[in-house]
C-alpha atoms as a PDB file:
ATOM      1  CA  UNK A   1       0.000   0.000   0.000  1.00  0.00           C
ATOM      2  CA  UNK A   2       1.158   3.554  -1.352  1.00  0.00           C
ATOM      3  CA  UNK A   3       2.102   6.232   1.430  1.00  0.00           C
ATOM      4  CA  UNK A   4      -0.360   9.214   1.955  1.00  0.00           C
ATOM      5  CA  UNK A   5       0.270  11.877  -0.484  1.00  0.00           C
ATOM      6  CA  UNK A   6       0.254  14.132   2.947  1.00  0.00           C
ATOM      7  CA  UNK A   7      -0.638  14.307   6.999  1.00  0.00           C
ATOM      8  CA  UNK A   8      -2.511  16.346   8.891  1.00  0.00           C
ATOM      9  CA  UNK A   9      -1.406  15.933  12.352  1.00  0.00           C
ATOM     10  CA  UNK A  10      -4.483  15.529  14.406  1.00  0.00           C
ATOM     11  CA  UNK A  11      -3.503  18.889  16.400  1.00  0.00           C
ATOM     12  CA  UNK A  12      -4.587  20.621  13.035  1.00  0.00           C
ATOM     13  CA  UNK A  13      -7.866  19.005  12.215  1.00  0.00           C
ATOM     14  CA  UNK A  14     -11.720  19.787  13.175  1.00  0.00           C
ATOM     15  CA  UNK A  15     -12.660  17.928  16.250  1.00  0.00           C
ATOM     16  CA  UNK A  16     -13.936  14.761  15.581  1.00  0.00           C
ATOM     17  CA  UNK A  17     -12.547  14.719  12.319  1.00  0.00           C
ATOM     18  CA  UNK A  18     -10.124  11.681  12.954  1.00  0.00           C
ATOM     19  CA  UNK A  19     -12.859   9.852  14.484  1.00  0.00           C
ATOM     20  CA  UNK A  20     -15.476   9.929  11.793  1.00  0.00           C
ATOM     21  CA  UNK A  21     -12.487   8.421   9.318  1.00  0.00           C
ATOM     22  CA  UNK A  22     -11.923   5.687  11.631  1.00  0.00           C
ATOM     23  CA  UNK A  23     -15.511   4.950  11.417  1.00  0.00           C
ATOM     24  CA  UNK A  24     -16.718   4.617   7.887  1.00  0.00           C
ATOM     25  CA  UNK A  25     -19.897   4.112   6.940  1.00  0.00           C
ATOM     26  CA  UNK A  26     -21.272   0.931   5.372  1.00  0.00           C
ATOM     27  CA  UNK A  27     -22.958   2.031   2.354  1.00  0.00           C
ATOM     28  CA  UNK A  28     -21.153   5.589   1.241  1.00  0.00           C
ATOM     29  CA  UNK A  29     -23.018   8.728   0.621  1.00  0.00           C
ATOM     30  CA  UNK A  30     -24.145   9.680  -2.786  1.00  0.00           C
ATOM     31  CA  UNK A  31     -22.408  13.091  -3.077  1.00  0.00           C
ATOM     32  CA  UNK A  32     -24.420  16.037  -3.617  1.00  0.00           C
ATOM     33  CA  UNK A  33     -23.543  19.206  -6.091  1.00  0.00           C
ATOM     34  CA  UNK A  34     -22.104  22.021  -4.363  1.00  0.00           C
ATOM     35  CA  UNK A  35     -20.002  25.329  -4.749  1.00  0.00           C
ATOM     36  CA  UNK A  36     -17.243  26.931  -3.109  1.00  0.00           C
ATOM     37  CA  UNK A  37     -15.506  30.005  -3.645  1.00  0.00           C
ATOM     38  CA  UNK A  38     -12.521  31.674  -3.138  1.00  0.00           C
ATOM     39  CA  UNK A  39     -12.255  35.326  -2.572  1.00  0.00           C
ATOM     40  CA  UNK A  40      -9.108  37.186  -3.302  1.00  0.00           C
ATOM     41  CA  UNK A  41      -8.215  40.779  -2.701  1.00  0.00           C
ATOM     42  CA  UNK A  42      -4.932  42.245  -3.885  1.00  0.00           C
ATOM     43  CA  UNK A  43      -2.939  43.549  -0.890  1.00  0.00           C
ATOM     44  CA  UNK A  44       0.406  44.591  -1.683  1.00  0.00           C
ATOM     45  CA  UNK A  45       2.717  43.357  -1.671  1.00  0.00           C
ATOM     46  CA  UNK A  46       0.501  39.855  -2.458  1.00  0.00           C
ATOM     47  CA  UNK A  47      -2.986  38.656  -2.469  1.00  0.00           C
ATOM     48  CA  UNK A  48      -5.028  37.885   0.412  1.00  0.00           C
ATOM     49  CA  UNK A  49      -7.751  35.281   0.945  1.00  0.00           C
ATOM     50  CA  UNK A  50     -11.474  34.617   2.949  1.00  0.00           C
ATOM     51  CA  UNK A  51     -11.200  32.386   5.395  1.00  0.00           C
ATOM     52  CA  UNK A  52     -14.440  31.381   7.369  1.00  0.00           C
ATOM     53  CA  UNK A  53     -14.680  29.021  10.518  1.00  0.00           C
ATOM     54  CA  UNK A  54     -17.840  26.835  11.067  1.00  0.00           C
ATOM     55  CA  UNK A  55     -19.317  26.811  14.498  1.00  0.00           C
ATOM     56  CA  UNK A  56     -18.474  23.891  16.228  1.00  0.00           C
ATOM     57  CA  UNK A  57     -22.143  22.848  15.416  1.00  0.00           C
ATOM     58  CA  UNK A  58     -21.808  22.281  11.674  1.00  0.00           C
ATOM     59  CA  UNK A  59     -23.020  19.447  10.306  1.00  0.00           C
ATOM     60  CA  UNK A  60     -19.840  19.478   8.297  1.00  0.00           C
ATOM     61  CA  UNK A  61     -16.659  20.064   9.194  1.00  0.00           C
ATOM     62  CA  UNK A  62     -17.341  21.464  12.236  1.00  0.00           C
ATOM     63  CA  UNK A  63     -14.596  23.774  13.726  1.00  0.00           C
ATOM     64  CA  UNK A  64     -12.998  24.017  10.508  1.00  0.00           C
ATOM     65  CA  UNK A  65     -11.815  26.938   8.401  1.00  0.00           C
ATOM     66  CA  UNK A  66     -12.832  26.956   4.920  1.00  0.00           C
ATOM     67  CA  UNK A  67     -13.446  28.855   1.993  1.00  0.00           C
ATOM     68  CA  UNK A  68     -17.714  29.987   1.533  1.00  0.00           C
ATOM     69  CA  UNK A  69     -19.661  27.745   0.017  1.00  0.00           C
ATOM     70  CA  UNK A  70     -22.938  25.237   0.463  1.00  0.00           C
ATOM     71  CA  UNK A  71     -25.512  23.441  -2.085  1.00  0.00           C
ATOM     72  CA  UNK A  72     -26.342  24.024  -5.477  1.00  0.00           C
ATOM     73  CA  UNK A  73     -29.770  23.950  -7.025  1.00  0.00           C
ATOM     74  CA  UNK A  74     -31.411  23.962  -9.563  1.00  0.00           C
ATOM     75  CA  UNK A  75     -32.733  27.146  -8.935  1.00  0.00           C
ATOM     76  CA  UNK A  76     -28.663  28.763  -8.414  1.00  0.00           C
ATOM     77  CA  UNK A  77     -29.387  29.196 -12.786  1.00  0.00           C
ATOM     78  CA  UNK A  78     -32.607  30.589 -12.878  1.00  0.00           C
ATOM     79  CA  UNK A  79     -33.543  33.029 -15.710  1.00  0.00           C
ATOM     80  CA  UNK A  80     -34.319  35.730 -13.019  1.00  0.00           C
ATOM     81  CA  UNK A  81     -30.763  35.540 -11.944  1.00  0.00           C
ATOM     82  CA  UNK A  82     -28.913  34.379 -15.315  1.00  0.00           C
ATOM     83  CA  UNK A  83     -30.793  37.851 -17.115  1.00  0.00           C
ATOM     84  CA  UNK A  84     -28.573  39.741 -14.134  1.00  0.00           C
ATOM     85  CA  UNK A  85     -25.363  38.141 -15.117  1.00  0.00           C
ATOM     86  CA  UNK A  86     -22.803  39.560 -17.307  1.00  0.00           C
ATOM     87  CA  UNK A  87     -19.222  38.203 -18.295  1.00  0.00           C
ATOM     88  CA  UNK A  88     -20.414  34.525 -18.095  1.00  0.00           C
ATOM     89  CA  UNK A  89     -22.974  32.341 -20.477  1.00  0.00           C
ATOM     90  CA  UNK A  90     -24.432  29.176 -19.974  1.00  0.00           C
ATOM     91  CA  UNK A  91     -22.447  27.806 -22.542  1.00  0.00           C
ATOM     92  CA  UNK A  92     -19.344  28.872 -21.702  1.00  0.00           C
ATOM     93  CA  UNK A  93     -19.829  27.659 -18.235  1.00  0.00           C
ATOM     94  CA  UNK A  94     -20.911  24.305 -19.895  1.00  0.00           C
ATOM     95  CA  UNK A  95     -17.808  23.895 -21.468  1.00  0.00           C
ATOM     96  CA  UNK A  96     -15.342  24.982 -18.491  1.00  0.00           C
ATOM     97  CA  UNK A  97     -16.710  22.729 -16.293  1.00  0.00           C
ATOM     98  CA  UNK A  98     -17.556  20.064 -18.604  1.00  0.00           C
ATOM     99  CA  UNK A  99     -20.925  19.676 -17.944  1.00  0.00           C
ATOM    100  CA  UNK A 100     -23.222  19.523 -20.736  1.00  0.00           C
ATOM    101  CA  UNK A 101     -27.085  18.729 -20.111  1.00  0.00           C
ATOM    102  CA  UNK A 102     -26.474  18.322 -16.593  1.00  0.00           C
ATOM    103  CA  UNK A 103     -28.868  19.012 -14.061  1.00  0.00           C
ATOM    104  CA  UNK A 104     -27.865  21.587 -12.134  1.00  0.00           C
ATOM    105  CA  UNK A 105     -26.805  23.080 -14.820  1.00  0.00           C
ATOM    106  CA  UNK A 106     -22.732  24.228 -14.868  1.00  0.00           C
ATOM    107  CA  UNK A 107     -23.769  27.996 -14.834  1.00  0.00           C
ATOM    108  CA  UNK A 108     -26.039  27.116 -11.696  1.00  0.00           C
ATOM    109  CA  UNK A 109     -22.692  25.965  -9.597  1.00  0.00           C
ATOM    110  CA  UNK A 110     -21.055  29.342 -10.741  1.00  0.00           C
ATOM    111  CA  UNK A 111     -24.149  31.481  -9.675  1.00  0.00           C
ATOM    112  CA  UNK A 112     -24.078  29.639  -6.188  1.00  0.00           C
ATOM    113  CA  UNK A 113     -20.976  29.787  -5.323  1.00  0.00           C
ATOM    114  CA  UNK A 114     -21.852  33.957  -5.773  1.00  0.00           C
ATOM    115  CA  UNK A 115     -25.136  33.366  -3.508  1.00  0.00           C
ATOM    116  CA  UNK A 116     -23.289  31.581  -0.839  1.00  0.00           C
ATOM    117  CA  UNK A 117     -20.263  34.133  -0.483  1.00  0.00           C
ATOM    118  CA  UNK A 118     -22.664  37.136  -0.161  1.00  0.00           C
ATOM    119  CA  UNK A 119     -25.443  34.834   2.234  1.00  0.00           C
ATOM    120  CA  UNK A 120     -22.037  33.605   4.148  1.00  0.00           C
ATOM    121  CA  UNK A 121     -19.834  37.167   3.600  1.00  0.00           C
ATOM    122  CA  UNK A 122     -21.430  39.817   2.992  1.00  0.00           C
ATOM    123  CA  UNK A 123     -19.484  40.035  -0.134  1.00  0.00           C
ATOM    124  CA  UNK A 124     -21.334  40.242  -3.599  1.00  0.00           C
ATOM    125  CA  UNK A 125     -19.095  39.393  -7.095  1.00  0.00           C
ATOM    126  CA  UNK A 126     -20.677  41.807  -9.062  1.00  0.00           C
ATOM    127  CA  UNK A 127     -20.661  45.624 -10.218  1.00  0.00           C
ATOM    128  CA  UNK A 128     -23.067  48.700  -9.210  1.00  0.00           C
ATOM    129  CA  UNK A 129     -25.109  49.549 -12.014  1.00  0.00           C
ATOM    130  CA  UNK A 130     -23.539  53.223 -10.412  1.00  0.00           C
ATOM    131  CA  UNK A 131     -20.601  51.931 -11.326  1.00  0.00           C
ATOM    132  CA  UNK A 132     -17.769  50.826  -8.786  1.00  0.00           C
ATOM    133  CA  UNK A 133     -18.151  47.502  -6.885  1.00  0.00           C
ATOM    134  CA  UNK A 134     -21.103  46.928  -4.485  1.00  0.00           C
ATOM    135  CA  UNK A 135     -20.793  47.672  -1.187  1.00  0.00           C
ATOM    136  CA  UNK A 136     -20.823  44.590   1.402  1.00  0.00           C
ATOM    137  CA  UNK A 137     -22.841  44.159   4.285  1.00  0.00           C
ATOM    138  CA  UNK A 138     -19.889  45.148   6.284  1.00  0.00           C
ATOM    139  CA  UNK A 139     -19.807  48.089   5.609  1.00  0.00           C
ATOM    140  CA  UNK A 140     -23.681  48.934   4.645  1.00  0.00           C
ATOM    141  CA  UNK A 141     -26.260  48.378   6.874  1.00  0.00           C
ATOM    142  CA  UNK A 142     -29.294  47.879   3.654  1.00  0.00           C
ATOM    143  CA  UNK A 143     -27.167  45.475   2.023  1.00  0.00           C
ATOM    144  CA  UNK A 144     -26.564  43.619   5.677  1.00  0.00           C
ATOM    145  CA  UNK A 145     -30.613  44.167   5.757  1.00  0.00           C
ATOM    146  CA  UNK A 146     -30.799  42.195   2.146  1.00  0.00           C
ATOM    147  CA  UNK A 147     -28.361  39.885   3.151  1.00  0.00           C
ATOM    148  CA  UNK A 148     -30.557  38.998   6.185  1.00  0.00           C
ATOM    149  CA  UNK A 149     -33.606  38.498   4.399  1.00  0.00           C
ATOM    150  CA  UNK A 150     -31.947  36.654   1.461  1.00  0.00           C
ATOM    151  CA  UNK A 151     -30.727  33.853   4.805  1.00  0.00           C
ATOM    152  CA  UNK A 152     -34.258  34.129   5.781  1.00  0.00           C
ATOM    153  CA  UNK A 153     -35.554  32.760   2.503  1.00  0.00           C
ATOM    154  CA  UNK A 154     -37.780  35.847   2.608  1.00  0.00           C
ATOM    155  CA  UNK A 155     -36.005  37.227  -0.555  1.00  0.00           C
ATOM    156  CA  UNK A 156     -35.136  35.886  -3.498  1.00  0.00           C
ATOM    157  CA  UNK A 157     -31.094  36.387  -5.074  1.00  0.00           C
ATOM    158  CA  UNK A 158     -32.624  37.726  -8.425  1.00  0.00           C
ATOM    159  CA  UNK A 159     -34.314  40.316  -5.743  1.00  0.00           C
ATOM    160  CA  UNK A 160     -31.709  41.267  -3.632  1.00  0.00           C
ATOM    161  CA  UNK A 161     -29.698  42.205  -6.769  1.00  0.00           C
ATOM    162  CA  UNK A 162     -32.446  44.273  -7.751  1.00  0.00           C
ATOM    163  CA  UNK A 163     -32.479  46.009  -4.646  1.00  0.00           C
ATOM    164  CA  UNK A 164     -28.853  46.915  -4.312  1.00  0.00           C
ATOM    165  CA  UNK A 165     -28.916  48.050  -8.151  1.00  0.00           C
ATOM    166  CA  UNK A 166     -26.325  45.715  -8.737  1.00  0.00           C
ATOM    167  CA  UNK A 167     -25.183  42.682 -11.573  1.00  0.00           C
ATOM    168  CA  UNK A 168     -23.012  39.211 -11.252  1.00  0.00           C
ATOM    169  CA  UNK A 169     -19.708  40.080 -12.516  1.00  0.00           C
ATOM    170  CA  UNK A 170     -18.723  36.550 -14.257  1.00  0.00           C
ATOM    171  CA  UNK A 171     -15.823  37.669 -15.103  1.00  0.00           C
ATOM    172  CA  UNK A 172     -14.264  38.024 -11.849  1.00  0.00           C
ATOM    173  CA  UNK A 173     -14.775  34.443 -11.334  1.00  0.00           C
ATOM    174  CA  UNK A 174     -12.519  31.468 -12.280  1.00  0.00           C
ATOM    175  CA  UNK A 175     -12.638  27.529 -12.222  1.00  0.00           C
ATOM    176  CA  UNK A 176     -10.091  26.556  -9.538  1.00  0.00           C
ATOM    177  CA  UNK A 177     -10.706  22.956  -8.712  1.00  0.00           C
ATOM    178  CA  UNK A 178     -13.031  19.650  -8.766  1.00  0.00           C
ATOM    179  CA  UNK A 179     -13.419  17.634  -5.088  1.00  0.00           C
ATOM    180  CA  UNK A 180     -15.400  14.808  -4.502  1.00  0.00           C
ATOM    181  CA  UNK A 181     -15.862  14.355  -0.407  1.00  0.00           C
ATOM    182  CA  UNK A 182     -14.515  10.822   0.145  1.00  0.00           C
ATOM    183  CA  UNK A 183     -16.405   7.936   1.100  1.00  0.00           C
ATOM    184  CA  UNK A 184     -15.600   7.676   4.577  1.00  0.00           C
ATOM    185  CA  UNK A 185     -17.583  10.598   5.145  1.00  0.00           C
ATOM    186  CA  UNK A 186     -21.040  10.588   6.060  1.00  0.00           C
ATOM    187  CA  UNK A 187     -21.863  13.902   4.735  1.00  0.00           C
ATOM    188  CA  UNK A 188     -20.447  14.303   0.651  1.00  0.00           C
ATOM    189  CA  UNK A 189     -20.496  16.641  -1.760  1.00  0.00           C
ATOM    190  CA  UNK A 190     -19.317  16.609  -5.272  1.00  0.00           C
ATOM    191  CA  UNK A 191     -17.858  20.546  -5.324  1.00  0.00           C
ATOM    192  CA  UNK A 192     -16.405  23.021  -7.780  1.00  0.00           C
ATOM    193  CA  UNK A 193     -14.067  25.481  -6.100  1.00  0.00           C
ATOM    194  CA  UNK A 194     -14.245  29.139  -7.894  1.00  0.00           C
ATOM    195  CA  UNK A 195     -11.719  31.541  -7.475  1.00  0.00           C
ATOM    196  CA  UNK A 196     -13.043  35.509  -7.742  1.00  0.00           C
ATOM    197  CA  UNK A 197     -11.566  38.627  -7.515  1.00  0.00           C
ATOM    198  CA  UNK A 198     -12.845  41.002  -5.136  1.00  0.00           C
ATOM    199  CA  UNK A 199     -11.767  44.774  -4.458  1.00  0.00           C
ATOM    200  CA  UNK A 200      -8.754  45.952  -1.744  1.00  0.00           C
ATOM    201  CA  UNK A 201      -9.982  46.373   1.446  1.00  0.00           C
ATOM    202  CA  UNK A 202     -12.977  44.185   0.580  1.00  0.00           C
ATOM    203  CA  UNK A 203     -14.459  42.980   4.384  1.00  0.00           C
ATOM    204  CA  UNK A 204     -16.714  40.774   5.157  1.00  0.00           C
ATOM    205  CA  UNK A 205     -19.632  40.113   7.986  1.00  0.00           C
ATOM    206  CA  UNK A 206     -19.589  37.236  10.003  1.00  0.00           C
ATOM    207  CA  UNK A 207     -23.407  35.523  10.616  1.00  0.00           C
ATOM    208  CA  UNK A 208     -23.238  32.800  13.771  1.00  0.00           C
ATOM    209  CA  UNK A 209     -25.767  31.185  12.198  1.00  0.00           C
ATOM    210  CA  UNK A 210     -23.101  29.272  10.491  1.00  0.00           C
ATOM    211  CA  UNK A 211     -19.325  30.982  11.013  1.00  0.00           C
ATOM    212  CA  UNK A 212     -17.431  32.529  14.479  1.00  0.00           C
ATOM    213  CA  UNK A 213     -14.620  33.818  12.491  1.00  0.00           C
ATOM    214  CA  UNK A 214     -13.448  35.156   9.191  1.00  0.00           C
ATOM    215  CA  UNK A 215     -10.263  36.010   8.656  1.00  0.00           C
ATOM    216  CA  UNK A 216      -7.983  37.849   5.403  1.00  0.00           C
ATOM    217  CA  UNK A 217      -4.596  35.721   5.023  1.00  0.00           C
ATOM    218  CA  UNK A 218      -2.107  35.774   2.517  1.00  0.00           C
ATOM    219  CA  UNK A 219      -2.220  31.980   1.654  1.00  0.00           C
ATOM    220  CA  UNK A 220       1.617  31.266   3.163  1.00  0.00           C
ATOM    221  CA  UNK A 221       0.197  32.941   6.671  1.00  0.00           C
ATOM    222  CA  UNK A 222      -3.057  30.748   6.524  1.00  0.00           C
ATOM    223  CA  UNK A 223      -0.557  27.271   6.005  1.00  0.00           C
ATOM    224  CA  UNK A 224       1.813  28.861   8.417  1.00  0.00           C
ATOM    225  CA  UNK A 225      -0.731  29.231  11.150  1.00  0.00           C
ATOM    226  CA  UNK A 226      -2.385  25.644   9.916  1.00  0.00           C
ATOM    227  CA  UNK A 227       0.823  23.961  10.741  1.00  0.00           C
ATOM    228  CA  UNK A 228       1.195  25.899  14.156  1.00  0.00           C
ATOM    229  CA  UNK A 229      -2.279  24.418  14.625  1.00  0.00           C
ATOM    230  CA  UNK A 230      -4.198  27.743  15.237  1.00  0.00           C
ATOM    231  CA  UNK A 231      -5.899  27.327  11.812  1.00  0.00           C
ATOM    232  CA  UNK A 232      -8.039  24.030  11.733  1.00  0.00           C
ATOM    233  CA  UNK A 233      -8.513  22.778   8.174  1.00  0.00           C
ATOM    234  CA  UNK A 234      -9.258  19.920   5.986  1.00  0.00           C
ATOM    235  CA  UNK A 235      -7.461  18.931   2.832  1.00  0.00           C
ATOM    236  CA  UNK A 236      -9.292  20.619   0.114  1.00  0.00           C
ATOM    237  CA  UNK A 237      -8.585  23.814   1.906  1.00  0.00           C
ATOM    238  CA  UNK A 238      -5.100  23.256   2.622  1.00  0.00           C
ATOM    239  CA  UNK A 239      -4.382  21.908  -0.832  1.00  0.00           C
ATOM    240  CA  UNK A 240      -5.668  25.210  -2.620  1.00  0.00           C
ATOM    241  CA  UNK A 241      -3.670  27.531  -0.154  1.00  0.00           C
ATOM    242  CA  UNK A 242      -0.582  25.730  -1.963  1.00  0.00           C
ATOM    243  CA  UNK A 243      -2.166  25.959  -4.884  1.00  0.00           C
ATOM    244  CA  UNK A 244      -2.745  30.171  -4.599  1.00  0.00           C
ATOM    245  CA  UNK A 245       0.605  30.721  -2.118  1.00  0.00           C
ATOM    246  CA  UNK A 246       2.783  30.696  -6.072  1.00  0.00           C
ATOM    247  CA  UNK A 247       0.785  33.556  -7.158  1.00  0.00           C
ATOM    248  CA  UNK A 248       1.448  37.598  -6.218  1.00  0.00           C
ATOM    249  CA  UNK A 249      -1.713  38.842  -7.708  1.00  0.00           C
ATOM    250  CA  UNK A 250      -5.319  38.275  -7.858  1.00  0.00           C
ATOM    251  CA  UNK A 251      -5.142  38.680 -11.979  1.00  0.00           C
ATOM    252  CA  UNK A 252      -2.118  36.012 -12.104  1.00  0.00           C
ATOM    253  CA  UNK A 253      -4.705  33.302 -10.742  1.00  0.00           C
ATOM    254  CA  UNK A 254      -7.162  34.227 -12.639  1.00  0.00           C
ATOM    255  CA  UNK A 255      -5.249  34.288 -15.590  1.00  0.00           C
ATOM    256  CA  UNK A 256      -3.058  31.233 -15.212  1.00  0.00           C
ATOM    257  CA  UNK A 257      -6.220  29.046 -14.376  1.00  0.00           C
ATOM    258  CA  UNK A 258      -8.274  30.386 -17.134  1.00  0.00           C
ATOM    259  CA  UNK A 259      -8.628  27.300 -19.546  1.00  0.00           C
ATOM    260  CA  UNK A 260      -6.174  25.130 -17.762  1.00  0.00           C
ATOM    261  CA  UNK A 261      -7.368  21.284 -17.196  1.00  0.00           C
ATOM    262  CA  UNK A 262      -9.287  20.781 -14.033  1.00  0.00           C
ATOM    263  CA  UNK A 263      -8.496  17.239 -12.560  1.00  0.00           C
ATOM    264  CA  UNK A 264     -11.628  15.464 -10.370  1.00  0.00           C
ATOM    265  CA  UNK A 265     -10.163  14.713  -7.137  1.00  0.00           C
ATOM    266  CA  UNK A 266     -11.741  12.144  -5.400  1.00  0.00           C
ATOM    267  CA  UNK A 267      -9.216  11.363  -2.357  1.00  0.00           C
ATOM    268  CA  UNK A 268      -9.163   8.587   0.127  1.00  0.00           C
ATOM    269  CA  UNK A 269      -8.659   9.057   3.646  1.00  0.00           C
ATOM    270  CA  UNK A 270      -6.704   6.696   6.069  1.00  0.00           C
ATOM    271  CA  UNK A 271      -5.583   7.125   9.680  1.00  0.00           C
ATOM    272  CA  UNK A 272      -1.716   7.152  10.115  1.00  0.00           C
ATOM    273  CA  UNK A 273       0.262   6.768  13.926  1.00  0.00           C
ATOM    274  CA  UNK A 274       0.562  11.142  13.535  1.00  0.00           C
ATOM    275  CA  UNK A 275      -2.404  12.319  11.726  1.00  0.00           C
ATOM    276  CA  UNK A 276      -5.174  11.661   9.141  1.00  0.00           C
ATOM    277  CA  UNK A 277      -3.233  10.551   5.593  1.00  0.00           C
ATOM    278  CA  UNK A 278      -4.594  11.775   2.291  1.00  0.00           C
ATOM    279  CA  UNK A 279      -4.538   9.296  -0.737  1.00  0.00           C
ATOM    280  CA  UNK A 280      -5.066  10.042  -4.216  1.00  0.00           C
ATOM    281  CA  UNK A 281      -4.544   6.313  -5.811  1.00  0.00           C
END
């Protein structure tokens, strides 16, 4: 049997984490479609990204920092919203992504992983019909108000944008990676990770709903700190910190990943003596 690609020492994972690996469930999990997204700011010298922490509640994860993100529906690609997109067509999502007839549709992964990050942030990828980027919730209490009411389910996304006078910038958003949760876990998700570009000085609200902590690092810091084991996270997370930690600038991501082959990374986990192993065979 092949060594682990890498370790987490158990010091630097979620609580319970180990445990639920050791424990594997019978019959695994059909995965389910979901988005994250990465949010980069430009912060010279370097870039800087979003780092979130579940509450020690979560279903998933729990403890854990990670990148925003949740489920995709349907409904993430409906005309309402796809009418208030601009920079991004169905098709050209359908070809990125590789996903042709599927149901949800590619575009609808892109559009949540925008829905989640301004539900989870504040933070909307998108442009003032002003002009200028839109404000977060951060730093405006109506869009906090929208925000609020968009958790709620009392609002629709295709709304909210309406009511902050605002559009989906698609082209502030790149493919960035493919991760299938592996079967050992009992929650799964079959994910496409987004990277996005989002203004200097770009902060973002924290709801305890779901997150006690969010937190700017340049992607070296966030590693650094994960291997002091002050920064709980899982592979995925860690894996695309390496990934972004080569890069100086937002634009170099975004332009290096633009059209570059997107593997479908469906690891398996296995305890070690030190840590939880990662194994890609």
């Amino acid at each position: 049997m092949s060594d682990p690609e890498f370790v987490i020492p158990f010091a630097r994972l979620p609580e319970g984490f180990a445990e639920s690996v050791g424990t594997p469930p019978a019959n695994p999990t059909a995965p389910l479609p979901a988005a994250t997204i990465v949010l980069m700011r430009d912060a010279g010298p370097g870039l800087e990204v979003l780092l979130m922490r579940r509450n020690r509640s979560a279903g998933f994860v729990p403890g854990a920092y990670v990148f925003p993100g949740g489920r995709v529906d349907a409904a993430d690609a409906s005309p309402d919203i796809v009418a208030r997109v601009d920079g991004l067509t169905a098709d050209d999502a359908a070809e990125r992504l590789d996903l042709h007839g599927a149901v949800p549709s590619a575009l609808a992964y892109y559009l949540a992983s925008v829905r989640e990050a301004f539900e989870e942030t504040g933070v909307l990828v998108g442009r003032a019909l002003a002009g200028g980027a839109p404000a977060s919730a951060a730093d405006d209490p109506e869009v906090d108000a929208v925000r609020d009411l968009v958790m709620e389910d009392r609002l629709g996304f295709a709304e909210a944008l309406d009511r902050m006078q605002c559009r989906i910038d698609g082209s502030a958003l790149e493919y960035l990676a493919h991760w299938i949760t592996p079967e050992v876990e009992p929650r799964r998700y079959d994910t496409r990770f987004f990277a996005a570009r989002v203004p200097p000085g770009t902060r973002a609200i924290v709801d305890p709903r779901e997150m006690s902590d969010a937190v700017w690092l340049a992607p070296h810091a966030a590693l650094r700190r994960n291997r002091e084991a002050t920064l709980p996270m899982v592979f995925p997370t860690v894996r695309t910190l390496e990934q972004l930690a080569a890069y100086e600038t937002v634009d170099q991501v975004l332009d290096d990943m633009s059209g570059r082959d997107i593997p479908t990374i469906l690891p398996r986990l296995v305890l070690t003596p030190t840590g939880v192993g990662l194994r890609l065979d």
